[in-house]
Protein backbone atom coordinates (compact mmCIF):
# COMPACT_ATOMS: atom_id res chain seq x y z
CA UNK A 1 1.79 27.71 26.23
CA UNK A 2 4.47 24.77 26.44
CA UNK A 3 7.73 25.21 25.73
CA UNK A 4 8.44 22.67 22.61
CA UNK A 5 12.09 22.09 21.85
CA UNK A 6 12.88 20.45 18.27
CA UNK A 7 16.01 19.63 19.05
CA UNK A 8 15.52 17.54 21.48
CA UNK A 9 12.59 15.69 20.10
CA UNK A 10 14.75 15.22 16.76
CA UNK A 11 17.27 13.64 18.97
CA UNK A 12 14.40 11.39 20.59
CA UNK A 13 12.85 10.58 17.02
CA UNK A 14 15.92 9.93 15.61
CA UNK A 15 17.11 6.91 18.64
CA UNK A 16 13.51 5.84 18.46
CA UNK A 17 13.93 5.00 14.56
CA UNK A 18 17.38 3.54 14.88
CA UNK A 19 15.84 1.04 17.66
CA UNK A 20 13.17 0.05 15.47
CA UNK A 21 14.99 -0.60 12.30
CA UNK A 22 18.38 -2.29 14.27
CA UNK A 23 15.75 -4.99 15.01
CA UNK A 24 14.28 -5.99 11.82
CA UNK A 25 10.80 -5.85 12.61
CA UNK A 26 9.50 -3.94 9.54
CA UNK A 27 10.98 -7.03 7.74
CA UNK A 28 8.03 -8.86 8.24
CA UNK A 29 5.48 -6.80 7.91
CA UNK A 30 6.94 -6.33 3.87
CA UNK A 31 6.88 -9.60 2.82
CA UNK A 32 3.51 -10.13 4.56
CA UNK A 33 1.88 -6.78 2.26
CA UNK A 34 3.63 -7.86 -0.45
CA UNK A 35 2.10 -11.02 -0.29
CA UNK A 36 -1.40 -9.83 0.09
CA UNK A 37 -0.22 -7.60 -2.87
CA UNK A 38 0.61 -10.46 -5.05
CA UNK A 39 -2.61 -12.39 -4.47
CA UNK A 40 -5.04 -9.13 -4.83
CA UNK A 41 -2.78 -8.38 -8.21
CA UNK A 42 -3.03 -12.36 -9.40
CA UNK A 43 -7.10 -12.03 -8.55
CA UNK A 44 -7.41 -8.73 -10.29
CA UNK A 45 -5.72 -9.84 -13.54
CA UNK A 46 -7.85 -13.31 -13.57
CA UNK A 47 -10.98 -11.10 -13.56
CA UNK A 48 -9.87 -8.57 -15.89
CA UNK A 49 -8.85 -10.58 -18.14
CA UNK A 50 -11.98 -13.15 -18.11
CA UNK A 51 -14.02 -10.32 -18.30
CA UNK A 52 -12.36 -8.80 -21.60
CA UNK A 53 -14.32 -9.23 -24.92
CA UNK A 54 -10.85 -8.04 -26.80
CA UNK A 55 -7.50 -8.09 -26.47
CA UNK A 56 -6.65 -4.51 -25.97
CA UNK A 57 -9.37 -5.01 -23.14
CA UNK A 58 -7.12 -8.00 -21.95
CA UNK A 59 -4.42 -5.34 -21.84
CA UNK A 60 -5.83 -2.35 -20.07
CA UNK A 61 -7.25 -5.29 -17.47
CA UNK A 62 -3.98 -6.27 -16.89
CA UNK A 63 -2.54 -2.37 -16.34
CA UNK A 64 -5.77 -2.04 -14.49
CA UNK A 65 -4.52 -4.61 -12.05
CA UNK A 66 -1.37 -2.88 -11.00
CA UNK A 67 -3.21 -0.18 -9.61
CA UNK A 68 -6.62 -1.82 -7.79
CA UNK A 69 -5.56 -0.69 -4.35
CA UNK A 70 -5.88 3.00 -5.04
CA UNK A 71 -8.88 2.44 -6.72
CA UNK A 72 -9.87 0.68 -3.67
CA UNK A 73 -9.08 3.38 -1.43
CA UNK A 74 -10.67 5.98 -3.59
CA UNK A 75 -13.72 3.98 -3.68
CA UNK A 76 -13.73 3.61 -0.28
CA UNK A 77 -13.04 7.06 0.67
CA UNK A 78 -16.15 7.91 -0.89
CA UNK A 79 -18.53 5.85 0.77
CA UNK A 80 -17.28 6.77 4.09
CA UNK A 81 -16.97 10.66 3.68
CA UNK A 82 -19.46 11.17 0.91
């Protein structure tokens, strides 16, 4: 059996993280989802809402909207494992 030591891969974790972060390159990658975000959200709530025959269906669209991505994943989810 190998011989795991915690502290030391703490140590290593720990460097590894402060290297990554020191050079900004989750930045980018952010803005970029948050962009996709925006659009899905701005595409969910122009369905939703043209697809309402009242206004409290107007309003759940627009709730509806904030959370499409998990109802994406769910949905996919449960094509792919059944």
């Amino acid at each position: 059996m190998t011989d795991f030591k915690s502290e030391k891969f703490k140590k290593k974790l720990k460097k590894k993280i402060k290297k990554s972060v020191g050079k900004g390159s989750n930045i980018r990658i952010t803005k970029q989802g948050n962009t996709f975000y925006f659009l899905g959200f701005l595409g969910s709530v122009i369905y939703f809402v043209s697809t309402a025959t009242g206004f409290w269906d107007g309003v759940l669209g627009v709730l509806k909207s904030f959370v499409w991505p998990a109802f994406l994943v769910y949905e996919a989810f449960a094509k792919l494992l059944g």
